[in-house]
N, C-alpha and C. Protein backbone atom coordinates (compact mmCIF):
# COMPACT_ATOMS: atom_id res chain seq x y z
N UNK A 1 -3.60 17.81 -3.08
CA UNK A 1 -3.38 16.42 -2.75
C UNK A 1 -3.34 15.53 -3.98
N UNK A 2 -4.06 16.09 -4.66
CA UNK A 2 -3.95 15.26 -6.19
C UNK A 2 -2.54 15.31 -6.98
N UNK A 3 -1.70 16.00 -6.52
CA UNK A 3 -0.37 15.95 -6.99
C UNK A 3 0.31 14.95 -6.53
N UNK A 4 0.02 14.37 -5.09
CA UNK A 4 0.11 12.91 -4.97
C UNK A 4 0.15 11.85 -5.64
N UNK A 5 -0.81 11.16 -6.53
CA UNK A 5 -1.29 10.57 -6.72
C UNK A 5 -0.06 10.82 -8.49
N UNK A 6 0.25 9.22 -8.35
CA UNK A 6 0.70 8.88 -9.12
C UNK A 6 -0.12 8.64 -10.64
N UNK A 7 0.24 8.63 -12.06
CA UNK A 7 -0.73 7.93 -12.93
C UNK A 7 -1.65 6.56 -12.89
N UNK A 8 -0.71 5.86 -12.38
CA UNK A 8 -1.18 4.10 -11.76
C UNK A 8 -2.21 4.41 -10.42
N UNK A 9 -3.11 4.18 -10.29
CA UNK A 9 -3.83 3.75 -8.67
C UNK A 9 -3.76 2.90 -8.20
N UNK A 10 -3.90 2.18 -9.21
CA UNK A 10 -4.07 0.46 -8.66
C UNK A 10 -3.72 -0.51 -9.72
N UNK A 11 -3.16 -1.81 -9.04
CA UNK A 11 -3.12 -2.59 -10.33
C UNK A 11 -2.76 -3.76 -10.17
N UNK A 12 -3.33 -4.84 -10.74
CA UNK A 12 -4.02 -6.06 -9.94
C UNK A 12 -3.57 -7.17 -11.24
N UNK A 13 -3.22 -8.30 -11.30
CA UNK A 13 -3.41 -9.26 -11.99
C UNK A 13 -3.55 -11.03 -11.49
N UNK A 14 -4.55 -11.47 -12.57
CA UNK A 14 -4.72 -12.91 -12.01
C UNK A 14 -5.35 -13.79 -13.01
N UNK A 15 -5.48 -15.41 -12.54
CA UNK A 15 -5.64 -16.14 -13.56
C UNK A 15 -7.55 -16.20 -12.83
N UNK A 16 -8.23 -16.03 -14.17
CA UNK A 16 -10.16 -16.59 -14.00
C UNK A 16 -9.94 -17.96 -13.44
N UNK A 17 -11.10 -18.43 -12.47
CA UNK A 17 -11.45 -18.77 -11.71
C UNK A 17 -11.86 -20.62 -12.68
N UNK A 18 -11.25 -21.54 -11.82
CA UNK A 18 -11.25 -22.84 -13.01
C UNK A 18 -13.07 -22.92 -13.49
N UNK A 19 -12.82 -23.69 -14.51
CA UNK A 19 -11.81 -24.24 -15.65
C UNK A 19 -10.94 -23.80 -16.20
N UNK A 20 -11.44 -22.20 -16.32
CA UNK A 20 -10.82 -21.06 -17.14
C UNK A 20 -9.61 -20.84 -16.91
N UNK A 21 -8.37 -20.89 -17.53
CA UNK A 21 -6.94 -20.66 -17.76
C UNK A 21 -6.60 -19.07 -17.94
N UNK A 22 -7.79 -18.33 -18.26
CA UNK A 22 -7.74 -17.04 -19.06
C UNK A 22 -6.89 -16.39 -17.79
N UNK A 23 -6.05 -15.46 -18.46
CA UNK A 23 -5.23 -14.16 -17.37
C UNK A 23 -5.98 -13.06 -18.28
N UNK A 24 -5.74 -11.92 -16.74
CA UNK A 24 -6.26 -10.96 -16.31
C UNK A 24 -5.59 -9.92 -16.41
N UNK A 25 -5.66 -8.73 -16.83
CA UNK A 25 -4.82 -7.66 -15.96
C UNK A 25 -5.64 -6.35 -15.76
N UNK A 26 -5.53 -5.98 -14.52
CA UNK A 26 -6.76 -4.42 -13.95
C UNK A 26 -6.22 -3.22 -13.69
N UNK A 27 -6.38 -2.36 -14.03
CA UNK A 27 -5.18 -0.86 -14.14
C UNK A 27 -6.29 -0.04 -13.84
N UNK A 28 -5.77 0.37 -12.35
CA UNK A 28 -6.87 1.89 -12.59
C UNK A 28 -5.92 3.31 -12.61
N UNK A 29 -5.79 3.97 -13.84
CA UNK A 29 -5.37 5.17 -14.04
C UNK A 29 -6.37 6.39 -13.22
N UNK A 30 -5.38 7.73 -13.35
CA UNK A 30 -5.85 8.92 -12.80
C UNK A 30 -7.95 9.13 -13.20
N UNK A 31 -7.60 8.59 -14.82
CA UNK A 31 -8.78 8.87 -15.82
C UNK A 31 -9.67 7.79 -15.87
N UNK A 32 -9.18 6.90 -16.12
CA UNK A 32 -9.90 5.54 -16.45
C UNK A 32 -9.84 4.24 -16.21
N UNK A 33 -10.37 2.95 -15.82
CA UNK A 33 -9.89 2.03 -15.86
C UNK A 33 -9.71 1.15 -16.98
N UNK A 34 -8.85 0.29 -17.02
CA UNK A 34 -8.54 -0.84 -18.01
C UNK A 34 -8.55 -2.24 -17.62
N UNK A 35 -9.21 -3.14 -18.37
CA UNK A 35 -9.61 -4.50 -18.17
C UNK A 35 -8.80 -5.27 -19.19
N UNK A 36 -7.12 -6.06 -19.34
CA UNK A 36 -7.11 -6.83 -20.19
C UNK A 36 -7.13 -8.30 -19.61
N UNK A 37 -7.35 -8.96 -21.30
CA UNK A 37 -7.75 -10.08 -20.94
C UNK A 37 -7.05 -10.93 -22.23
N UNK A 38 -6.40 -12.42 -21.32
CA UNK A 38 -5.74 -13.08 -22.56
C UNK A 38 -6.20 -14.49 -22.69
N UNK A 39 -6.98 -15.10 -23.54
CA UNK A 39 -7.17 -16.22 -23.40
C UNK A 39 -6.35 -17.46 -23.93
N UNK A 40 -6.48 -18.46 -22.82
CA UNK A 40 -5.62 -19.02 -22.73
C UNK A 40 -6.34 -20.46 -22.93
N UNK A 41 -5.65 -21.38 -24.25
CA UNK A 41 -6.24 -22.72 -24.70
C UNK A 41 -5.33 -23.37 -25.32
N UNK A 42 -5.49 -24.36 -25.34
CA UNK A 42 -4.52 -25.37 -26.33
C UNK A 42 -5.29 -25.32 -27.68
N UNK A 43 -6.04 -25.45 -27.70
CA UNK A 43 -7.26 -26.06 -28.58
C UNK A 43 -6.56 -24.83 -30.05
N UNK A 44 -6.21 -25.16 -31.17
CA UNK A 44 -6.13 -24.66 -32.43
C UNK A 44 -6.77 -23.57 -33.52
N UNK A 45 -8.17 -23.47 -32.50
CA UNK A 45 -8.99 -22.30 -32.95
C UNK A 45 -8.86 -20.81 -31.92
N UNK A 46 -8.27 -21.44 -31.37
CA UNK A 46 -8.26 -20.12 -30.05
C UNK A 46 -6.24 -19.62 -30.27
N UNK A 47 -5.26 -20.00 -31.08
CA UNK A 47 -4.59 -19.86 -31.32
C UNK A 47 -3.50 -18.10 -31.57
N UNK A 48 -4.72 -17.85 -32.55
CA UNK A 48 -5.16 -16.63 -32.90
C UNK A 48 -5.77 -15.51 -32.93
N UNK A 49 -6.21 -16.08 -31.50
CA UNK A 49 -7.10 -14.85 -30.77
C UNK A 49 -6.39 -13.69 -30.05
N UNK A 50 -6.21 -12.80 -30.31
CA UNK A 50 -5.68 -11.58 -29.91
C UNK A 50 -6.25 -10.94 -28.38
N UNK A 51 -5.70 -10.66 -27.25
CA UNK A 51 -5.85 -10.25 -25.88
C UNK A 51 -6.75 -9.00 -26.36
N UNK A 52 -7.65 -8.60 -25.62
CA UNK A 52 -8.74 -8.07 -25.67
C UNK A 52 -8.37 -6.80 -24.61
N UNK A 53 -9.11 -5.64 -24.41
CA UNK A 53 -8.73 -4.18 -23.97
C UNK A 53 -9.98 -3.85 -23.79
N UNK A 54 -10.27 -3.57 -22.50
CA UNK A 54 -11.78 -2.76 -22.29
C UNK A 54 -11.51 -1.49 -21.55
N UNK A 55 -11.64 -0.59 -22.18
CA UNK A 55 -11.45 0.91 -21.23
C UNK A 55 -12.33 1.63 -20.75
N UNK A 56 -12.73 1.79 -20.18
CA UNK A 56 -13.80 2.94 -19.54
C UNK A 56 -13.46 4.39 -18.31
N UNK A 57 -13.76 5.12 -18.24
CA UNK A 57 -13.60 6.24 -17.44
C UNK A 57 -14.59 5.91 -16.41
N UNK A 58 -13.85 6.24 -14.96
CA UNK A 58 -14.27 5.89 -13.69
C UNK A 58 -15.74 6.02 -13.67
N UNK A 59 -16.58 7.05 -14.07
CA UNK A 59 -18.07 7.08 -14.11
C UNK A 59 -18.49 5.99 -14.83
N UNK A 60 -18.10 6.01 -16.41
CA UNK A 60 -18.86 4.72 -17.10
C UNK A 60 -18.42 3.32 -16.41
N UNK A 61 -17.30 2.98 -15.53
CA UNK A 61 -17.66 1.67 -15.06
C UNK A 61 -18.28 1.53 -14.04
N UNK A 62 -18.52 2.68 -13.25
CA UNK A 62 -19.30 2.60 -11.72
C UNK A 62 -20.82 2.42 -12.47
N UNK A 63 -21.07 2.65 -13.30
CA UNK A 63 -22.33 2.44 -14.40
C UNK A 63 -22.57 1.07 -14.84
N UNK A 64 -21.74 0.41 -15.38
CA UNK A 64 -21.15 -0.88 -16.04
C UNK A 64 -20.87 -1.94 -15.08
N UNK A 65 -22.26 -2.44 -14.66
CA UNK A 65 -22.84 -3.96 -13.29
C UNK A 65 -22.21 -4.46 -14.27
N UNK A 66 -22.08 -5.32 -15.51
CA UNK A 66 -21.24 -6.60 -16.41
C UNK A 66 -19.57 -6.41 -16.19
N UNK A 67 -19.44 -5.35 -16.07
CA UNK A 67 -17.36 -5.01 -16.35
C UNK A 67 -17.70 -5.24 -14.02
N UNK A 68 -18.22 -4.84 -13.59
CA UNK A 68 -17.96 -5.09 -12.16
C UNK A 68 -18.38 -6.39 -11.87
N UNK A 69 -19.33 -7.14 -12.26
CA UNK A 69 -19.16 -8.47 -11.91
C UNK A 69 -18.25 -9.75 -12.55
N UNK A 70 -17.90 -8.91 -14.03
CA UNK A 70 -16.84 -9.79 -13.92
C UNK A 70 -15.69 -9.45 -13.17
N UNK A 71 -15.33 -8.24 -12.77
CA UNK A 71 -14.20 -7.98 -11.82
C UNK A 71 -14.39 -8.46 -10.88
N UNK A 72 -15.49 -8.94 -10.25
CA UNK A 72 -15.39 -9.93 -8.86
C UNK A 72 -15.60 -11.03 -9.14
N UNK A 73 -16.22 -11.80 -9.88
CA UNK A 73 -15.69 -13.11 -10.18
C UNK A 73 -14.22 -13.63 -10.68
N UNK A 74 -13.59 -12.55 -10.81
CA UNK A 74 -11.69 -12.89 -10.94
C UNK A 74 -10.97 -12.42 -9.46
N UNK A 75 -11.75 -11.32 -9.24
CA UNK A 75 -10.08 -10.47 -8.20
C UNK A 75 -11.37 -10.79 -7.04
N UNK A 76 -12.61 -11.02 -6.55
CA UNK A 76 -13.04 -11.07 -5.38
C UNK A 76 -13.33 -10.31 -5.06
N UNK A 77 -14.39 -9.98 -4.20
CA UNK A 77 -15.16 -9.03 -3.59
C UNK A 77 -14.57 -7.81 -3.13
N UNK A 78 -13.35 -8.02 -2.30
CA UNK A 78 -12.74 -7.14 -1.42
C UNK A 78 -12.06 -6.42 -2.50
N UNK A 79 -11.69 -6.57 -3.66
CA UNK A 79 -10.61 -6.17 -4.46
C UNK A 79 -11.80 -5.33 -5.53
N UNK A 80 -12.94 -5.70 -5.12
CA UNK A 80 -14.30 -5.03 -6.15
C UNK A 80 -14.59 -3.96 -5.60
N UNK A 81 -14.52 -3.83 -3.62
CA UNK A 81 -14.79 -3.01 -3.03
C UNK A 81 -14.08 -1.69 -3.02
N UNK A 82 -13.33 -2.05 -3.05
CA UNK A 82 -11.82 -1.11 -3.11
C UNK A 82 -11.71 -0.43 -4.67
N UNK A 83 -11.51 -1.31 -5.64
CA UNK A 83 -12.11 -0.46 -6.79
C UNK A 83 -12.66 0.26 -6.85
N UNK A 84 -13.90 0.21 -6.36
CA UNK A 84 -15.08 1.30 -6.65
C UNK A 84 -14.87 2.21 -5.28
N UNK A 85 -14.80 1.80 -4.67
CA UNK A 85 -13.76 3.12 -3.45
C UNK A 85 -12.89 4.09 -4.49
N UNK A 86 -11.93 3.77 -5.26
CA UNK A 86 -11.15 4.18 -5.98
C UNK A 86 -12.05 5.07 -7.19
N UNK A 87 -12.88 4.73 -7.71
CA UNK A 87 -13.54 5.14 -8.67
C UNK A 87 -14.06 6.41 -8.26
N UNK A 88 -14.68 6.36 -7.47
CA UNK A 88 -15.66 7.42 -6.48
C UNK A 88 -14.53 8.32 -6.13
N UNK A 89 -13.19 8.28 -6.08
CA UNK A 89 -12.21 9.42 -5.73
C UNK A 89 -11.38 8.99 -4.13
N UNK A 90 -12.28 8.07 -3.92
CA UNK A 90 -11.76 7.65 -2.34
C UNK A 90 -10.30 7.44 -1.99
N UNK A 91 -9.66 8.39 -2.31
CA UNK A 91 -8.28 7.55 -2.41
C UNK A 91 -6.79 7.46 -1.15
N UNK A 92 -6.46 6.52 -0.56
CA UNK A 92 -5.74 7.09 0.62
C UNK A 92 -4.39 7.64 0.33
N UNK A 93 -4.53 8.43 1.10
CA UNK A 93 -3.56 9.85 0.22
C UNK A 93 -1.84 9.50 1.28
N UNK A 94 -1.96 9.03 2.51
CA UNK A 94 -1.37 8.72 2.98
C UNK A 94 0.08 7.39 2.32
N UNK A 95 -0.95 6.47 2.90
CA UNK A 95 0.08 5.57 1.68
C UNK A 95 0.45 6.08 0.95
N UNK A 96 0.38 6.88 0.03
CA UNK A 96 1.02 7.31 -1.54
C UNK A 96 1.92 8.28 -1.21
N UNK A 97 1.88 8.92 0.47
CA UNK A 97 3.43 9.57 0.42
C UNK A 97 4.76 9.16 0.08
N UNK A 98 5.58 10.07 0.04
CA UNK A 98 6.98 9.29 0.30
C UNK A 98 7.55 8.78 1.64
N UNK A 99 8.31 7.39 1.42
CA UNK A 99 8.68 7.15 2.95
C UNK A 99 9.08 7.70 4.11
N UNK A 100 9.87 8.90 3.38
CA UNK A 100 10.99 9.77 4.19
C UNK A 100 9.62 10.50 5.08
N UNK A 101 8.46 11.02 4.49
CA UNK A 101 7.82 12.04 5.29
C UNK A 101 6.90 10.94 5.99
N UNK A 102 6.39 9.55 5.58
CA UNK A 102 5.69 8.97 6.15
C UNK A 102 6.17 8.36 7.97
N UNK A 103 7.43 8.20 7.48
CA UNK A 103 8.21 8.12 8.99
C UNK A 103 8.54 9.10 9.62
N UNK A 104 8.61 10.31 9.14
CA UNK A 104 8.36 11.48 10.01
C UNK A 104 7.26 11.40 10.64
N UNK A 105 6.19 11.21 10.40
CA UNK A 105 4.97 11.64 10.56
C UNK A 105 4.28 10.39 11.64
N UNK A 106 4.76 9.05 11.35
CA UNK A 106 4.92 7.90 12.15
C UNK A 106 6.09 7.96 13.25
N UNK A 107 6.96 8.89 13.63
CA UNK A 107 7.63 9.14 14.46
C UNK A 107 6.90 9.59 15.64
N UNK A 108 6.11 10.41 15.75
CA UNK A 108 5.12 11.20 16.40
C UNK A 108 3.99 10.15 17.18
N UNK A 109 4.00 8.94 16.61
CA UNK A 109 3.17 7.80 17.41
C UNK A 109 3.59 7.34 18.81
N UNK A 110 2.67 6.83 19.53
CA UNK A 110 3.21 6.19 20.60
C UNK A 110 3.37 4.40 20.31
N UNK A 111 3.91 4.02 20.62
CA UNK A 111 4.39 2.44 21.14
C UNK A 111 3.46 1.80 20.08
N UNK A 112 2.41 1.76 21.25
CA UNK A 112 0.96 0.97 20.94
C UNK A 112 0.55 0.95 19.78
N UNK A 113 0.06 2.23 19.01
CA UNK A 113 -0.22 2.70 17.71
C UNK A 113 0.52 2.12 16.76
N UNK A 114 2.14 2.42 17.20
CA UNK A 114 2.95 1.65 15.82
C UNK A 114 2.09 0.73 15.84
N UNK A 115 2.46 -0.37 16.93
CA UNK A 115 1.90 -1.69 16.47
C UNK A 115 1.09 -1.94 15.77
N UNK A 116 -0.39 -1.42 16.12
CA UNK A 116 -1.77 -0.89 15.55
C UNK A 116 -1.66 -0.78 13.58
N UNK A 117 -0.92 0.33 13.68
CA UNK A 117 -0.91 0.43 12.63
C UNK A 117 -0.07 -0.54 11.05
N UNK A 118 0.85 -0.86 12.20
CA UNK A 118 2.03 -1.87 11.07
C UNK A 118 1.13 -2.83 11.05
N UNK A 119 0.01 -3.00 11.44
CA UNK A 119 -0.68 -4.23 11.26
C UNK A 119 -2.33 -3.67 9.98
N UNK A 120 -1.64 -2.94 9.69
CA UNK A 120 -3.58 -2.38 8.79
C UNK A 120 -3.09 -2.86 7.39
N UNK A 121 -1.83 -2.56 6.94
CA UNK A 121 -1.70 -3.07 5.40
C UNK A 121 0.21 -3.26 4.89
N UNK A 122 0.32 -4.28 3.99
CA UNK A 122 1.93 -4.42 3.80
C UNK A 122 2.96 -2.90 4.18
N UNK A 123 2.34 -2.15 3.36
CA UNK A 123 2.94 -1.17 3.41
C UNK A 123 3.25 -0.25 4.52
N UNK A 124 2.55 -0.55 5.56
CA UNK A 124 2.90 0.20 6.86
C UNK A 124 3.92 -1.00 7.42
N UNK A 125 3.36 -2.17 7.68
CA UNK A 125 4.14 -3.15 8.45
C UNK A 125 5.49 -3.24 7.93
N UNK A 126 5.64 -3.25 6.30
CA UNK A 126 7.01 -2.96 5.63
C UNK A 126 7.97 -1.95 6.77
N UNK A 127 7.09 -0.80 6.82
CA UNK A 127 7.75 0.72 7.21
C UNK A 127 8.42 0.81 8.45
N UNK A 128 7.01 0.21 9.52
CA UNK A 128 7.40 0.22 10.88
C UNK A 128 8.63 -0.88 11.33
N UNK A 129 8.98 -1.98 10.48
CA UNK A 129 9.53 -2.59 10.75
C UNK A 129 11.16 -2.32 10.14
N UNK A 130 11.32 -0.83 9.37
CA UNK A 130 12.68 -0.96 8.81
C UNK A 130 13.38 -0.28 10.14
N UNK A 131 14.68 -0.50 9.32
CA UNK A 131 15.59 0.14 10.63
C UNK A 131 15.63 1.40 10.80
N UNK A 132 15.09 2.13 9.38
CA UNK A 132 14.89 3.35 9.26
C UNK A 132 14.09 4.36 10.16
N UNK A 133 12.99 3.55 10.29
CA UNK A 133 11.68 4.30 10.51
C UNK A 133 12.66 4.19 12.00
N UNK A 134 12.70 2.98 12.83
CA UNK A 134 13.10 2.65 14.51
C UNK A 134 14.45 3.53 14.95
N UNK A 135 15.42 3.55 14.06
CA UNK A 135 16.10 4.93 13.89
C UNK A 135 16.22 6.17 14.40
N UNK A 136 14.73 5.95 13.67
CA UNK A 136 14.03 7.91 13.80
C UNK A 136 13.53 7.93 15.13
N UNK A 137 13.14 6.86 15.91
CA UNK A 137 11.75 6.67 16.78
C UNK A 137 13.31 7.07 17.93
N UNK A 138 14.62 5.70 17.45
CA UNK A 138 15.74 6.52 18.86
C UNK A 138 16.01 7.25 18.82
N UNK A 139 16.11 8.62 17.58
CA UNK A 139 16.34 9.52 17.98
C UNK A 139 15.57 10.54 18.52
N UNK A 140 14.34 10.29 18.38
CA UNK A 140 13.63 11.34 18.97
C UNK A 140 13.51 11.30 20.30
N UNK A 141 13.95 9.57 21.16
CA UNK A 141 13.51 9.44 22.42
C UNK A 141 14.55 10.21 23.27
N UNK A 142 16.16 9.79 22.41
CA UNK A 142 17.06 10.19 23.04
C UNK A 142 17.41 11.50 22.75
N UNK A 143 16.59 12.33 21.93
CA UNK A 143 16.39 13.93 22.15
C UNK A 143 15.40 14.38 22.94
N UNK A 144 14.71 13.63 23.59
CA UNK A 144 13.32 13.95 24.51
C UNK A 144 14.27 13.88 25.99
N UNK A 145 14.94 12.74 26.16
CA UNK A 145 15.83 12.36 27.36
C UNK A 145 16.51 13.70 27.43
N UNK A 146 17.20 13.63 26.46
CA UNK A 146 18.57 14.79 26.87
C UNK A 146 17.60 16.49 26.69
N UNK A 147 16.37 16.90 26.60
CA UNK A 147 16.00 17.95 27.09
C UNK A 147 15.43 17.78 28.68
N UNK A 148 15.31 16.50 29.12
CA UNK A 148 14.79 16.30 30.01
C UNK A 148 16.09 16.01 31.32
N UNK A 149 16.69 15.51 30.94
CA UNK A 149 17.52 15.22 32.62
C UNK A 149 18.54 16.92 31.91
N UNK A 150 18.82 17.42 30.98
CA UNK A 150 19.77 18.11 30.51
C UNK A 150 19.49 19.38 30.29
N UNK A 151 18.40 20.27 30.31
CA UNK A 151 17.71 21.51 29.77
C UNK A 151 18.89 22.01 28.86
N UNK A 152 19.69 22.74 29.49
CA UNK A 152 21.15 23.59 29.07
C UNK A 152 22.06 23.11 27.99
N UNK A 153 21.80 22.06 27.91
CA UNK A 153 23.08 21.02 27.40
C UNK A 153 22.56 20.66 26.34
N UNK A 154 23.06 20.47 25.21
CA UNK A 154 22.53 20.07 23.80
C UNK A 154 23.60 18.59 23.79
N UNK A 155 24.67 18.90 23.83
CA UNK A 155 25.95 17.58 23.11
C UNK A 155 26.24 16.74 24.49
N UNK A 156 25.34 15.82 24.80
CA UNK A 156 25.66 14.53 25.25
C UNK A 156 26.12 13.77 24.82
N UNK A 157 26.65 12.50 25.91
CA UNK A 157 27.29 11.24 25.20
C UNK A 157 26.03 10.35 24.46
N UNK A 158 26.16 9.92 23.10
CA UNK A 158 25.10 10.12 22.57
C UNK A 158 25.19 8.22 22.47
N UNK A 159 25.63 7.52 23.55
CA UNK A 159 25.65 6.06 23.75
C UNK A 159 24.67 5.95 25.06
N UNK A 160 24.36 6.95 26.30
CA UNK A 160 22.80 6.62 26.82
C UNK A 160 21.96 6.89 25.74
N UNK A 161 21.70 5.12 26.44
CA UNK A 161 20.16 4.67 25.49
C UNK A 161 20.67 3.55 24.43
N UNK A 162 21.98 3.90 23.90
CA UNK A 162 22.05 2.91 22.39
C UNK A 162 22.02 1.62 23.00
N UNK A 163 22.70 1.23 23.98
CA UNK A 163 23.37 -0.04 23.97
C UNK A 163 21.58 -1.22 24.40
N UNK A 164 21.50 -1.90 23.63
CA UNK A 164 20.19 -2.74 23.77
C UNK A 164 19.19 -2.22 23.08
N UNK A 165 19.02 -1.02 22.92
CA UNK A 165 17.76 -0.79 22.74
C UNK A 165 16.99 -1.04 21.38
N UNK A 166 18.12 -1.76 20.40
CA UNK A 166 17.19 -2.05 18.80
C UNK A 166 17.18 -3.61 19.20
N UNK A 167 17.55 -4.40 20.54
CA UNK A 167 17.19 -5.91 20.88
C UNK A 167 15.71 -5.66 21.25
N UNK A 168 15.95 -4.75 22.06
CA UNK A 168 14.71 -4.80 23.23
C UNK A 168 13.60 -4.37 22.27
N UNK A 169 13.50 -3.14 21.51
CA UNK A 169 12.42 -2.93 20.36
C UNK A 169 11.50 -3.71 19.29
N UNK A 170 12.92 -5.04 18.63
CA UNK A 170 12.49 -6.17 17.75
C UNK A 170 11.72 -7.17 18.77
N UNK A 171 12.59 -7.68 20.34
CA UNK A 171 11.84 -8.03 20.92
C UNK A 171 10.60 -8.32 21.43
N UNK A 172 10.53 -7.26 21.77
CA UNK A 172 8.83 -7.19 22.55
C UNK A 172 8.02 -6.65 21.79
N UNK A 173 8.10 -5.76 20.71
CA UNK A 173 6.95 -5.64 19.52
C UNK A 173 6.37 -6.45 18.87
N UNK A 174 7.28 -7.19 17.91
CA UNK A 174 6.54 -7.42 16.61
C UNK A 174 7.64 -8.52 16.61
């Protein structure tokens, strides 16, 4: 499963919390995470200050309360939680498929569930909602139909079922 998993895990950027102007940027690699940081002033002494690089390997920051509380005083709690989810190995292996097998695999849902699920994070709701994924969902219904009124027969007219049915789907779902 770790062949999954891209070099990038995660990766987050934002401006510190006012007064502070300073930007952010949070990278969690396979190995380690990275903290940069650019400060940002008008003021003539801060001109020349060079963006700063903090690296650590997933153990030394789950160690490192100062590098995690400043990560939640910029990105917020939920985005602290999830980090260290990430750190610990927690990683959802799902999302990180490719689309093609993720809508296979989301084909196999019922109705309800899509819904359910296009609603847990961008990336599903992205999915369930392409034409791609809904596609897949008519063809499997209208291969379920035609073993069912048809046993014998493979090559039906393959227009029962089309006409309405990507109105009626956008419709009443989502």
């Amino acid at each position: 499963m770790t062949s999954l998993l891209q070099d990038i895990l995660y990766e987050v950027q934002g401006q510190a919390p006012s007064p502070s102007k300073d930007f952010y940027h949070f990278l969690i690699t396979k190995n380690q995470v990275i903290l940069r940081s650019w400060k940002i002033s008008v003021r003539t002494e801060h001109k020349k200050v060079l963006p700063r690089e903090i690296k650590a390997t997933h153990s030394e920051f789950l160690e490192d309360s100062g590098m995690q509380k400043q990560l939640q005083l910029i990105f917020g709690k939920e985005t602290m939680q999830y980090v260290l989810c990430m750190c610990r190995g927690n990683c959802d292996f799902f999302v990180r498929l490719p689309d093609v097998l993720k809508i296979h695999i989301l084909s196999f849902l019922d109705i309800n569930d899509i819904k359910h699920i296009s609603e847990t994070c961008k990336t599903f709701h992205k999915l369930c909602n392409s034409e791609e994924f809904w596609e897949k969902i008519k063809e499997k219904q209208i291969n379920a139909h035609r073993r069912k009124a048809f046993p014998g027969k493979n090559n039906q007219n393959e227009q029962a079922g089309r006409l309405g049915w990507m109105q009626r789907r956008k419709a009443s779902f989502f």
